[in-house]
Each structure stands twice: as structure tokens, then as C-alpha cells.
Protein backbone atom coordinates (compact mmCIF):
# COMPACT_ATOMS: atom_id res chain seq x y z
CA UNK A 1 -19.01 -23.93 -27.84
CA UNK A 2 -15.90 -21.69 -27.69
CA UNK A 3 -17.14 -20.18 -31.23
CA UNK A 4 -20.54 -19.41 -29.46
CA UNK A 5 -18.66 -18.30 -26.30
CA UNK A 6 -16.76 -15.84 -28.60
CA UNK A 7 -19.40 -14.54 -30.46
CA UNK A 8 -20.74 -13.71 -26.81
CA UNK A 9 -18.08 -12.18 -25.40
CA UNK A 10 -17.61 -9.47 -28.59
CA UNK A 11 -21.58 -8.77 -29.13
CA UNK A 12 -21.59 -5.59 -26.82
CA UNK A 13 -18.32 -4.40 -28.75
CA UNK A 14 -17.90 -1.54 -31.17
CA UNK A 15 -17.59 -2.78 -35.14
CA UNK A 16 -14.69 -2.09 -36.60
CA UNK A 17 -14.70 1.04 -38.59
CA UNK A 18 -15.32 -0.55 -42.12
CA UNK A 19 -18.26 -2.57 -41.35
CA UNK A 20 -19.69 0.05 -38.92
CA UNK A 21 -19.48 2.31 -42.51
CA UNK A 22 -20.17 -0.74 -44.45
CA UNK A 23 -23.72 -1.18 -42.91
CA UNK A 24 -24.38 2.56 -41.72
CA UNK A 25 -25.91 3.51 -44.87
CA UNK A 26 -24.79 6.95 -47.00
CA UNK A 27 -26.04 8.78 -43.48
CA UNK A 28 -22.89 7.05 -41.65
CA UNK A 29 -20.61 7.64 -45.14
CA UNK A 30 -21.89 11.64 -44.79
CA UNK A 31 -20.61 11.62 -41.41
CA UNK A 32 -16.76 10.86 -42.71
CA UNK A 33 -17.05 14.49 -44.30
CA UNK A 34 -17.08 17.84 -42.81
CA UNK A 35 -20.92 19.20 -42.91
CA UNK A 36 -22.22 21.02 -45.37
CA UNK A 37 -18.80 19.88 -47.45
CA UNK A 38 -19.94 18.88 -51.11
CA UNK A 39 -19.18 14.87 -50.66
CA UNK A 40 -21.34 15.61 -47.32
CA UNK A 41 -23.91 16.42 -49.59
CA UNK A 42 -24.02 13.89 -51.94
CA UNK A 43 -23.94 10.76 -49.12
CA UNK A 44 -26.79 12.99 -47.09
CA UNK A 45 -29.29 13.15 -50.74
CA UNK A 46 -28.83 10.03 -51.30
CA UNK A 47 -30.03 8.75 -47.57
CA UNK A 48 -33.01 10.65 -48.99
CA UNK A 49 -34.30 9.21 -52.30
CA UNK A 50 -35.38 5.45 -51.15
CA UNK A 51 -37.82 7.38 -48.30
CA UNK A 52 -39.01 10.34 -50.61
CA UNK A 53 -39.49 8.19 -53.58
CA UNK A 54 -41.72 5.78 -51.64
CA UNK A 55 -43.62 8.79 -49.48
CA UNK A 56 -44.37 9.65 -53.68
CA UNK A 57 -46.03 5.85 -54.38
CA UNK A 58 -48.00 5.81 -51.17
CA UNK A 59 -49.39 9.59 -51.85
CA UNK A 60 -50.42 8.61 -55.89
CA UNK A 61 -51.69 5.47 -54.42
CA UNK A 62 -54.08 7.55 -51.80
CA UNK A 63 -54.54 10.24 -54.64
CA UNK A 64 -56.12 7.29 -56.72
CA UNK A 65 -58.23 5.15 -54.57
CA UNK A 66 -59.33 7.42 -51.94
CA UNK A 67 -62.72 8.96 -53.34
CA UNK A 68 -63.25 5.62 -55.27
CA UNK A 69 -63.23 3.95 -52.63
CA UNK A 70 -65.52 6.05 -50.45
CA UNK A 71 -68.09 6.70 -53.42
CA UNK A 72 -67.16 5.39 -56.84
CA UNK A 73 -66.65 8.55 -58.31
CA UNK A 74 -63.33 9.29 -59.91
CA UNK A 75 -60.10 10.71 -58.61
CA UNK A 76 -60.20 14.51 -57.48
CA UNK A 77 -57.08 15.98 -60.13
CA UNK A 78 -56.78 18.61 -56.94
CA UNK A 79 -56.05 16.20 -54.72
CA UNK A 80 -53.09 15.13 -57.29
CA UNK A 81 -51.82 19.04 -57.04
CA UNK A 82 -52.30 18.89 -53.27
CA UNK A 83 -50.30 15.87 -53.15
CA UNK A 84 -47.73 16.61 -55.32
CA UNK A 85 -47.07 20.43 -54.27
CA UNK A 86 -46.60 18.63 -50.40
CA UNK A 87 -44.01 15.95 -52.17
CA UNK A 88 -42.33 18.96 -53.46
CA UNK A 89 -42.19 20.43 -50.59
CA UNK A 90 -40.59 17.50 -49.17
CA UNK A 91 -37.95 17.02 -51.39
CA UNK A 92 -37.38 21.30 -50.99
CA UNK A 93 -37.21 20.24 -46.88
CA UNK A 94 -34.49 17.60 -47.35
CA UNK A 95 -32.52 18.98 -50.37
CA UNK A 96 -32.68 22.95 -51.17
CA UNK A 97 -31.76 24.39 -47.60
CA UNK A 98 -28.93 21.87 -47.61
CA UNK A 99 -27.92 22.44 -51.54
CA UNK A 100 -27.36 26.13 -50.67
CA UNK A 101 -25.84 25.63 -47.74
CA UNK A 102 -23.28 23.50 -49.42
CA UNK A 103 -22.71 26.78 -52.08
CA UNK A 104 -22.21 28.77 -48.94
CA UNK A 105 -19.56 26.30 -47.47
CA UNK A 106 -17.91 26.18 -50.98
CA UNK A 107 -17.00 30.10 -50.73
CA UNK A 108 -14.81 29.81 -47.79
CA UNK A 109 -15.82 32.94 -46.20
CA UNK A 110 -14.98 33.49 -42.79
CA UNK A 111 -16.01 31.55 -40.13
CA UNK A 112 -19.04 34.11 -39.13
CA UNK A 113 -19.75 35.09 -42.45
CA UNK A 114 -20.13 31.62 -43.20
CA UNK A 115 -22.13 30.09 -40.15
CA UNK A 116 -24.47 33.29 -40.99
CA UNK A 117 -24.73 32.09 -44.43
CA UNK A 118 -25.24 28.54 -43.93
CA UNK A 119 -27.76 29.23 -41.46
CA UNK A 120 -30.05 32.10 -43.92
CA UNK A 121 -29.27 29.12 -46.71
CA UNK A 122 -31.30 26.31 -44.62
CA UNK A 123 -33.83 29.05 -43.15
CA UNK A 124 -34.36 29.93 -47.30
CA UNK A 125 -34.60 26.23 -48.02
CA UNK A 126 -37.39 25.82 -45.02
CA UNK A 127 -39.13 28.92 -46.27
CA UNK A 128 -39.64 28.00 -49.63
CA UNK A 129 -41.09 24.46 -48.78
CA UNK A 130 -43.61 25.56 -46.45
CA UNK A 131 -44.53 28.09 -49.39
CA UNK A 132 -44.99 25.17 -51.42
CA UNK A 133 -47.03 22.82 -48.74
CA UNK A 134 -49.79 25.83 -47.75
CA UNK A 135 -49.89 26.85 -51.57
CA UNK A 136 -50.91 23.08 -52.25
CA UNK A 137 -53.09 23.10 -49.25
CA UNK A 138 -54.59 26.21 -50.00
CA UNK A 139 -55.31 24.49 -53.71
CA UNK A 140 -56.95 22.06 -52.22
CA UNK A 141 -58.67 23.86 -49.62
CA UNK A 142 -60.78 26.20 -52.11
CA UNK A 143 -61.41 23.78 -54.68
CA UNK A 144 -63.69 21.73 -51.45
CA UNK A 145 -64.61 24.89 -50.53
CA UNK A 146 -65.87 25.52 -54.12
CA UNK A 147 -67.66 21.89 -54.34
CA UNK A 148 -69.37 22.49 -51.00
CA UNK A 149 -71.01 26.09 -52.31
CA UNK A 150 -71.84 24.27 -55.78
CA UNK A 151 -73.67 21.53 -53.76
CA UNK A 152 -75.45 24.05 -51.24
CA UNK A 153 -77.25 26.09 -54.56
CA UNK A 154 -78.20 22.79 -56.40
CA UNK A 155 -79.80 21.42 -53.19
CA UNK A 156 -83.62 21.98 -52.24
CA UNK A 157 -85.35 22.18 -49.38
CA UNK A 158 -87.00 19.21 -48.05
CA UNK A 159 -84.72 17.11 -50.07
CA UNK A 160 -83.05 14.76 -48.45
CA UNK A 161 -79.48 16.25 -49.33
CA UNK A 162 -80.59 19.49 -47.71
CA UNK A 163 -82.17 17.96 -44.69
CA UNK A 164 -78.86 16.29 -43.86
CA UNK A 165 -76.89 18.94 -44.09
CA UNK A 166 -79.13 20.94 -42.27
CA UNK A 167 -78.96 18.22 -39.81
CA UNK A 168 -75.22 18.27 -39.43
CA UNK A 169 -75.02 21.90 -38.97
CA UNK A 170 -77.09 21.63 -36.14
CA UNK A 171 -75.62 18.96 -34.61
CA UNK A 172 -72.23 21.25 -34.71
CA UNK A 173 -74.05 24.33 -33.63
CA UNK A 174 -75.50 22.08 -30.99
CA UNK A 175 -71.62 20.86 -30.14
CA UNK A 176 -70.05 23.85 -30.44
CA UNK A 177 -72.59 25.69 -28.03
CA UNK A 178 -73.19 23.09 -25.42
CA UNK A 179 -69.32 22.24 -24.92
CA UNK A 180 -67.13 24.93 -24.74
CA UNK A 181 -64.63 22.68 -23.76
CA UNK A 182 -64.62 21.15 -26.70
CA UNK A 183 -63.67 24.33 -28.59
CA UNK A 184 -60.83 25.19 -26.39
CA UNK A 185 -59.66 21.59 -27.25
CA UNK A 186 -59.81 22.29 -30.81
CA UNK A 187 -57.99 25.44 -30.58
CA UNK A 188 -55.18 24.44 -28.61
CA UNK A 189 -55.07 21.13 -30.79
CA UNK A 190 -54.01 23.78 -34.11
CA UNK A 191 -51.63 25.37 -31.85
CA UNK A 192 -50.25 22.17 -31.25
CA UNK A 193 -50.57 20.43 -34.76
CA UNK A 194 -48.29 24.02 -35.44
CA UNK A 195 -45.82 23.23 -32.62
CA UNK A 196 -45.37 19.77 -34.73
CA UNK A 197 -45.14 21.26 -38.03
CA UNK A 198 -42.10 23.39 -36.97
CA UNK A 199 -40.03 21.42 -35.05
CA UNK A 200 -40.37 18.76 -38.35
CA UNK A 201 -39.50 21.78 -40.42
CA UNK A 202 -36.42 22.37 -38.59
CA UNK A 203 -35.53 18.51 -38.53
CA UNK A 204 -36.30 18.42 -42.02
CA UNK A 205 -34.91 21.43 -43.35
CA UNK A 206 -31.50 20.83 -41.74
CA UNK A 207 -31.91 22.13 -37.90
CA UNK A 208 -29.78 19.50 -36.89
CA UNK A 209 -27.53 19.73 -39.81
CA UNK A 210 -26.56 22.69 -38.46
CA UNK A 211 -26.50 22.09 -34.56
CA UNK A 212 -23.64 19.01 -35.92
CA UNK A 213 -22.05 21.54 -38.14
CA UNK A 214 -21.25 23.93 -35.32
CA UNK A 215 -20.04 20.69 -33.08
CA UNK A 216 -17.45 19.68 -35.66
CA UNK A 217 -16.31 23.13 -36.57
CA UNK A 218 -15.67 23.59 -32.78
CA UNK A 219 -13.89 20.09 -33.17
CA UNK A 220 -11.84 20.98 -36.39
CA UNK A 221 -10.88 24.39 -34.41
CA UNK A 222 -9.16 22.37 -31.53
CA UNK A 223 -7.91 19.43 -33.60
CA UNK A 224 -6.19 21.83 -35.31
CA UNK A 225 -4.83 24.08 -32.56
CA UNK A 226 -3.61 20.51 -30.79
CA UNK A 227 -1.85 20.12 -34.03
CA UNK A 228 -0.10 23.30 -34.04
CA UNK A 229 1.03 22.54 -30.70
CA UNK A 230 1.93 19.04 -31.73
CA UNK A 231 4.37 20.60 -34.34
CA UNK A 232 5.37 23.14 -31.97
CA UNK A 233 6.30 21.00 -29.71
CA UNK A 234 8.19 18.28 -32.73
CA UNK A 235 9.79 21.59 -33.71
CA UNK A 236 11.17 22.51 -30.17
CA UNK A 237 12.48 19.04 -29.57
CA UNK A 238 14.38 19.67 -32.88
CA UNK A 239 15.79 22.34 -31.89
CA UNK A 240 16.76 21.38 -28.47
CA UNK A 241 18.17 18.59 -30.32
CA UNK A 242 20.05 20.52 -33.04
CA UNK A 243 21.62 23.03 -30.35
CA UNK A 244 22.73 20.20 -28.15
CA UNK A 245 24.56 18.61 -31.27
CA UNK A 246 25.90 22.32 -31.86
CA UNK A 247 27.25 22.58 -28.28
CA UNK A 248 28.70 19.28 -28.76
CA UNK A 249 30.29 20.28 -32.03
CA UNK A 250 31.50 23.95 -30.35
CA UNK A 251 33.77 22.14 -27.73
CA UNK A 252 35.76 19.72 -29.75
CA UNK A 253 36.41 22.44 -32.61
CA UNK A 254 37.17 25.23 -30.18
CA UNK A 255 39.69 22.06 -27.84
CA UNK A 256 41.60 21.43 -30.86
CA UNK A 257 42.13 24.39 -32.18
CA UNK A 258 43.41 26.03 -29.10
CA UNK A 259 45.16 22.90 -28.54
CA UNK A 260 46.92 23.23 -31.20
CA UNK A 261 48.03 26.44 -30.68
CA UNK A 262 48.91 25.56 -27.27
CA UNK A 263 51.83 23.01 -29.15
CA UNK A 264 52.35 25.68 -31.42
CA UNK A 265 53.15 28.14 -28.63
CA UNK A 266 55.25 25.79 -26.34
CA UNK A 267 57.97 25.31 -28.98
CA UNK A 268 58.25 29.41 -29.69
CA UNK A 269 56.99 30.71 -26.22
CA UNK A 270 56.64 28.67 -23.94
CA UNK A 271 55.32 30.97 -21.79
CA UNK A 272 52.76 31.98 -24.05
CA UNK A 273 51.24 28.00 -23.90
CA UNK A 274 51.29 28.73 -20.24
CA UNK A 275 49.23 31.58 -20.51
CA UNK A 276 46.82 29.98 -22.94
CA UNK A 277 46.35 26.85 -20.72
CA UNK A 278 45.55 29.56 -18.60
CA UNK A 279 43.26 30.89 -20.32
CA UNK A 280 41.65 27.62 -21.43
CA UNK A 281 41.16 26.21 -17.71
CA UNK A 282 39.04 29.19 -17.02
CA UNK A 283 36.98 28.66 -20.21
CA UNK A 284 36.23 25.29 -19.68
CA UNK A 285 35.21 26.03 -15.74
CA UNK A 286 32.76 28.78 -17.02
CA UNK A 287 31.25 27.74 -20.14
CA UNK A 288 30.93 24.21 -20.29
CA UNK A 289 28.52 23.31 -17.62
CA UNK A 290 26.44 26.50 -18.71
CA UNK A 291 27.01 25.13 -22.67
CA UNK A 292 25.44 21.34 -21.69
CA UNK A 293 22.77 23.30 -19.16
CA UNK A 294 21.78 25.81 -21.66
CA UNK A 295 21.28 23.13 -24.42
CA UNK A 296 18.16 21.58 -23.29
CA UNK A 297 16.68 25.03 -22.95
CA UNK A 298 15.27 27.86 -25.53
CA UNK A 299 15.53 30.68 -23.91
CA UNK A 300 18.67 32.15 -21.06
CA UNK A 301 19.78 35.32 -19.37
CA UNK A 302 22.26 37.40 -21.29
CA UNK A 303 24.65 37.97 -19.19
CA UNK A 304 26.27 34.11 -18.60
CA UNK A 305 26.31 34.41 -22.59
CA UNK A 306 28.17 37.76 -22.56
CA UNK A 307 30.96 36.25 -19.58
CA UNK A 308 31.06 32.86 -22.41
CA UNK A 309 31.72 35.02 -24.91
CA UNK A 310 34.35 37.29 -23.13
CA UNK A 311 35.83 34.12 -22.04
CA UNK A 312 36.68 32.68 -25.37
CA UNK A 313 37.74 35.89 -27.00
CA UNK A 314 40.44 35.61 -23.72
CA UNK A 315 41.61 32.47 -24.96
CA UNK A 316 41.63 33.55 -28.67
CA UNK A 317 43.49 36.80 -27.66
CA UNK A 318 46.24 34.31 -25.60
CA UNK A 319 46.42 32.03 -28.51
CA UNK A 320 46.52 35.06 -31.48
CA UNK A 321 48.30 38.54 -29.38
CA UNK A 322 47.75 40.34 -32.48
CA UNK A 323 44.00 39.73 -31.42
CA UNK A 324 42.10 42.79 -28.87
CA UNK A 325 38.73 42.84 -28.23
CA UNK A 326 35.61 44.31 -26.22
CA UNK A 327 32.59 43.55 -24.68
CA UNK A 328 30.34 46.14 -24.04
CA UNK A 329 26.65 45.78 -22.73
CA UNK A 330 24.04 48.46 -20.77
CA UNK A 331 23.78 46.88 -17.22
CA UNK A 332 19.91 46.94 -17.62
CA UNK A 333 19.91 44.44 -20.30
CA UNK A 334 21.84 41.64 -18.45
CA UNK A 335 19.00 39.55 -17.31
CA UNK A 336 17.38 39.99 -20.86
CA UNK A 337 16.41 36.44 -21.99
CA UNK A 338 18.03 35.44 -24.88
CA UNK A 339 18.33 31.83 -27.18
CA UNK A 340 21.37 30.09 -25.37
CA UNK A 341 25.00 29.68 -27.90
CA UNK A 342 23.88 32.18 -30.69
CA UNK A 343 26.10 35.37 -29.61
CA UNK A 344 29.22 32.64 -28.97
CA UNK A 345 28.21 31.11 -32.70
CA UNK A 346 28.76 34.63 -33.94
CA UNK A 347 31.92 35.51 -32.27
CA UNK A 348 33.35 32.35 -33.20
CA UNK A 349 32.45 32.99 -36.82
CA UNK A 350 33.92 36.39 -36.67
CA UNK A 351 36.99 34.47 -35.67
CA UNK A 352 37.35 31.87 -37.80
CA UNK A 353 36.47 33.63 -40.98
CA UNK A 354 37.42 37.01 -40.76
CA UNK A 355 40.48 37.58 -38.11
CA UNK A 356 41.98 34.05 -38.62
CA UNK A 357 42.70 34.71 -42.78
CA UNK A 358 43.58 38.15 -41.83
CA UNK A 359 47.55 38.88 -41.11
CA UNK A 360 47.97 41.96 -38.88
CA UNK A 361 46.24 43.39 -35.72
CA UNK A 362 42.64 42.92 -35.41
CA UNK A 363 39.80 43.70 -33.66
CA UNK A 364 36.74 42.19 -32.51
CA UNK A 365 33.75 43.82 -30.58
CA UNK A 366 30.69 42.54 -28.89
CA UNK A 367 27.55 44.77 -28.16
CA UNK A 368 24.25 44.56 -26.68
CA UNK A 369 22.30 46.98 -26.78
CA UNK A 370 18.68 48.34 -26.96
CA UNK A 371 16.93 49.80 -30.20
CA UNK A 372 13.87 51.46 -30.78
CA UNK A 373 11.75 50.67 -33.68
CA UNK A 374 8.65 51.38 -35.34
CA UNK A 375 7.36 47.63 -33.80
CA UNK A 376 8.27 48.96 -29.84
CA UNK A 377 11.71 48.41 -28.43
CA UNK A 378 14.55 46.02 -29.31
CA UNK A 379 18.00 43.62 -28.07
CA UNK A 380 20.30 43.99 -30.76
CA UNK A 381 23.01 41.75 -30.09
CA UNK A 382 25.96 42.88 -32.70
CA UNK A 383 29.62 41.22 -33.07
CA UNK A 384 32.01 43.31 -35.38
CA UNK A 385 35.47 42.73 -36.83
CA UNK A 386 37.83 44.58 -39.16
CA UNK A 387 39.15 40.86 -40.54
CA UNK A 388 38.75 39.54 -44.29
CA UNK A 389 35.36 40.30 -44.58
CA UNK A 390 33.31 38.91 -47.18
CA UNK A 391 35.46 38.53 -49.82
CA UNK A 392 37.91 35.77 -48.56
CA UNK A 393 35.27 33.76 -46.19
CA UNK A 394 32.11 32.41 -46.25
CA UNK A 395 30.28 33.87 -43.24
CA UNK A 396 27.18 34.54 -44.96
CA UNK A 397 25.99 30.96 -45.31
CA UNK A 398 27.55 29.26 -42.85
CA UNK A 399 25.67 26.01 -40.99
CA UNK A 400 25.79 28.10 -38.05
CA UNK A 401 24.14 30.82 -39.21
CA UNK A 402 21.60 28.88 -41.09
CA UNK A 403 20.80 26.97 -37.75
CA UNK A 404 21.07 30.37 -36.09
CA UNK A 405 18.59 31.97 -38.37
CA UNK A 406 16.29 28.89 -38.34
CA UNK A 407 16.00 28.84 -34.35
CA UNK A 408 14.74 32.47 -34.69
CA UNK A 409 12.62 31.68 -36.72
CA UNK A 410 11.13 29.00 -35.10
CA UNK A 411 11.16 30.80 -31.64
CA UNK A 412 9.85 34.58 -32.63
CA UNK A 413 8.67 34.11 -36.31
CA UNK A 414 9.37 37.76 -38.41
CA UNK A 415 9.86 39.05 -35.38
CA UNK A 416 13.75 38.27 -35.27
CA UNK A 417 16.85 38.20 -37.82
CA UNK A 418 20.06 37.53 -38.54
CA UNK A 419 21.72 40.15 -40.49
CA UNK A 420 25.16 40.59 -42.05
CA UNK A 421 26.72 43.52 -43.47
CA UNK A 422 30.29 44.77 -45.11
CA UNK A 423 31.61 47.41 -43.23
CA UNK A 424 32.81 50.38 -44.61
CA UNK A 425 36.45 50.17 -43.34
CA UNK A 426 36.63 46.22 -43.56
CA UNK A 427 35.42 43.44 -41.92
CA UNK A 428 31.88 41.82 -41.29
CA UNK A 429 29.03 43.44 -38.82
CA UNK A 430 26.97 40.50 -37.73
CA UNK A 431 23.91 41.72 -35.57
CA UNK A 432 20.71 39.57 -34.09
CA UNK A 433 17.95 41.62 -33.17
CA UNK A 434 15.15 40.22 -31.25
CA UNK A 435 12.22 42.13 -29.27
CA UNK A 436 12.68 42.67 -25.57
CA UNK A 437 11.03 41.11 -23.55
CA UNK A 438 7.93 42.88 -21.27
């Protein structure tokens, strides 16, 4: 009872995807492919051959019997030609227009090119097997035509072959005059026999082949933009992600440091440890809610990155007074969006590899300014020094800078970089340039 009740309960229910292709047949197998594709193909012919090769026994078996039966005599060999030319013509229907489509799809043209293709491939395919069918019919047509003329001449009159043919064409002259009804009947019934005989050419030949063909390319075109903005999306979360571990790594490297300095100073100056507490305090007020605000987001104003950056090269200058800096930007540009903690990554580099190894006064300058390029107008964001340079640091491939260059590219593509440069009388010139923003 509860097996019954069971079976009840599930027998309006979808079958699982392997038995539902399990008992589908090679039509349900062809629909795992993409149309026209060549496995497509293959599953598609093959849900052909058990229905073509028996339409092929039933036609020899009519071609055989059909004038014994009615009058002893032997088989008609036209009828065998009129037969086989409309098998052919079946098999062209089902497999030509769809074989050249499939070399079409093969080529990979463009999408237009190849929906034009694919669609002059099944209309070919058609073509030629309606060629075929009225060339057999036509066969077939003159060779009765040819029998009824050879029986007319070998018939006499008042025999009683000619009197009943006589009599039948009177009784249709009789029909044909009497009724006109009847005519109109008979030539609306062509027009509609032809109505039939090309909507089953376009079901045969692939009409709805290509109807399903256009469906799944549509289908194929959003799957795949959903799963550009799948990984679009992954990739922003990553990034979020990376930055927010980047701000978390910024704070404890730049605390200790200028912590340490801070002991440092005490001993010597105390004063001077004052002054970078100082210093510090205001840091932390200004840039560390903006740092853990600005994480979670891909794209802030310049200027709150300009005041972070002036605000640790304050501290830096308190902590090293051999340190002097600027930070220059064009009042126009302030509210510029920009990727949050990439200028402060590149001052901090310019610190830690090229004025930190460097005895003696240096110098450190921040610009932002706007550029104009063959590709429209331009933020160049640039951070120079006259430290170490290149030859005593490794600011060129950095982990900052790699994330730094990877966020660009994730967020603009080619249309951003990171560049690095010697400069001519020492130090580093480290410049992002990214296109302003409409």
C-alpha cells in the first residue's frame, strides 16, 4: 500500500535527467548539444533512419503489389523510379539541409554571417529535395501519360475499350459542366494540397531546427553574459576582500614603525616624540575611519586620499626631519573618483624603499594632475622621490604594486597602469594614470 501510495504521489513528477535521456531517444540526446553542432547532428540522423528505412519497405512493398493486385499484370519499373526519387527526396529533407548547416556552424563565422548561412544551407537542402520529388513525379507522370496515348491509337471504335472511355469522358465533361462548384473545389483543393507540401518541407527540411537554433543562441548569449557578471562580481568581492586585508596590513606596519620611532625619539628628543605623537593622533583621526570605509568600496573621491596621504607624509616628516615633501593637486580634480588606498600604497613605497635606505635630505612629491592623450583626457596620479632608487630597493615588484596593478586591471582593463621609472637625478617616479571620468 505505501509502495502503491508512493508510486502515486511521484507519477506527475519530472524524471530525473538520466532516465528522461535514457528513454528520450537520440532526439532528446541531440537536444544536450548546441544545434546545428556536429554531435547535434549525429543524435538528430540517427532519430531518422528507423522511420526512413521503414517509409523505404512500405513504398517497395506498394511498388510491387499495387498493379498486381488491381490487374495481374506486372510491376510498373516507373513506379520503382517514382518511388525511389520521393525516398530520396526524403532522406535529402531530413539530412542534406541539416549536413550543410552543420559545415556552416563548423566555420565559426560571425553570428550573422552564420545564422545567414545556416539558414541558405537548410533552404539549399529543401530545394534540392523538392527537385528530386517533382523530377520523380514528373517520371512518373509522362510515362502514364505515354500509356494512356498508346492505348487511345490501339483502340477502335465501337470496341468496348473505346466506348468506355468515351463514356468516362463524358461523364467528366458532364461533371465538370454541370457543377462548377465542383471545379472551384478542385482548384482550391491543389492550392491546399500545396499549403501542406510546404509547411512539411519546412518541418522536414529543418524549419524548426532553425526556429530552436535561434532560441538557444539567444540562451547561450545571456548564459554567458550572466557569467561574465558572475565573475565580475567573484572578482569584485576579491578585491574588496584583498584591499580590506591591505588596509588591515597598512595600519599595523605604518603603528609600529612610527612607534618605534616615537621610542627612538623620546630617549634623544623628547620633544621630537611629542611632536610625532602629534602627528600620529591626527593620522589616526583622519585616515582610519576613511581606510575601513573606503575598503568595502571600488571607487572614492580624490581628495580624502590626497588629505591621507598628506597626513602620513606629516608623520613621516616628524619621525625622519631630514624628510620635506609636497602635495600638489588642480582644485578641479578633487572630486575625481579614484580606487580607494592606491596613491597612500605608493607614497608609502616611496618611503620605505627609496628615502628610508637613503642617508641625507630627501624629498618626496605627490601630484595629480590631468593629461591629454590620444584616447581623450587623463588623472595621472604621480609620487616622486630623489631616495635609493632602483638600485638598492625593490619597488618594482612589490606585493603592493602587484595588487595595485591587478585592481586596475580588474576595474578599467588596458585602460589604466602602473608605471615606474628611474629618474634622471635619482630616485623612483611612480605614476597611475587612469581616464577621467565624464
Amino acid at each position: 500500500m505505501n509502495d502503491q501510495q508512493d508510486i502515486s504521489i511521484n507519477n506527475d513528477q519530472p524524471l530525473p535527467s538520466g532516465l528522461a535521456n535514457k528513454f528520450g531517444g537520440w532526439t532528446a540526446q541531440a537536444q544536450n548539444y548546441p544545434v546545428f553542432s556536429p554531435t547535434w547532428f549525429r543524435y538528430r540522423a540517427l532519430s531518422f533512419v528507423v522511420p526512413l528505412a521503414f517509409f523505404g519497405v512500405v513504398m517497395i512493398v506498394i511498388a510491387a503489389f499495387s498493379k498486381g493486385i488491381r490487374s495481374g499484370e506486372s510491376p510498373d519499373a516507373f513506379l520503382y523510379v517514382d518511388f525511389a526519387c520521393t525516398w530520396i527526396a526524403f532522406s535529402m529533407f531530413f539530412f542534406l539541409g541539416r549536413w550543410l548547416a552543420t559545415l556552416v556552424y563548423k566555420r565559426h563565422w560571425r553570428p550573422r554571417v552564420e545564422a545567414i548561412g545556416i539558414a541558405a544551407a537548410l533552404i539549399l537542402g529543401a530545394a534540392l529535395a523538392i527537385g528530386i520529388k517533382e523530377g520523380g513525379e514528373y517520371i512518373h507522370s509522362t510515362r502514364t501519360q505515354n500509356l494512356e496515348q498508346g492505348a487511345q491509337v490501339h483502340s477502335m471504335p465501337g470496341t468496348p475499350v473505346d466506348a468506355t472511355r468515351r463514356e468516362a469522358e463524358s461523364s467528366r465533361g458532364m461533371v465538370v459542366v454541370a457543377d462548377g462548384a465542383n471545379q472551384y473545389v478542385m482548384e482550391h483543393g491543389v492550392l491546399l494540397n500545396r499549403l501542406i507540401e510546404v509547411i512539411l518541407a519546412v518541418w522536414w527540411g529543418g524549419g524548426l531546427d532553425l526556429l530552436a537554433y535561434f532560441r538557444q543562441r539567444r540562451a547561450l548569449t545571456d548564459a554567458l553574459a550572466q557569467q561574465e557578471l558572475e565573475r565580475a562580481r567573484v572578482g569584485r568581492n576579491e578585491a574588496e576582500m584583498r584591499l580590506s586585508v591591505l588596509a588591515a596590513q597598512i595600519e599595523p606596519h605604518f603603528l609600529f614603525n612610527t612607534l618605534t620611532g616615537v621610542r627612538a625619539a623620546i630617549r634623544s628628543d623628547p620633544a621630537r616624540g611629542i611632536a610625532i605623537i602629534d602627528h600620529l593622533v591626527d593620522y589616526l583621526r583622519a585616515t582610519i575611519p576613511q581606510m575601513r570605509s573606503d575598503a568595502n568600496q571600488s571607487q572614492v573621491l580624490l581628495e580624502p586620499q590626497l588629505d591621507a596621504a598628506r597626513a602620513y607624509l606629516g608623520v613621516m616628516a616628524a619621525r625622519l626631519p631630514r624628510l620635506s615633501f609636497s602635495v600638489e593637486c588642480d582644485p578641479a580634480l578633487l572630486n575625481q573618483p579614484v580606487p580607494p588606498l592606491m596613491l597612500i600604497s605608493l607614497v608609502e613605497n616611496a618611503v620605505k624603499h627609496g628615502i628610508e635606505p637613503k642617508p641625507g635630505p630627501v624629498h618626496i612629491a605627490v601630484l595629480a594632475r590631468k593629461i591629454d592623450g590620444e584616447s581623450g583626457a587623463r588623472l595621472e596620479l604621480v609620487v616622486t622621490d630623489d631616495g635609493a632608487g632602483f638600485s638598492g630597493a625593490t619597488s618594482g615588484s612589490g606585493i603592493g604594486l602587484a595588487n595595485i596593478r591587478e585592481r586596475l586591471a580588474q576595474l578599467y582593463g588596458k585602460r589604466a597602469e602602473l608605471v615606474l621609472k628611474a629618474r634622471a637625478e635619482g630616485g623612483v617616479a611612480a605614476s597611475i594614470s587612469l581616464p577621467i571620468a565624464a
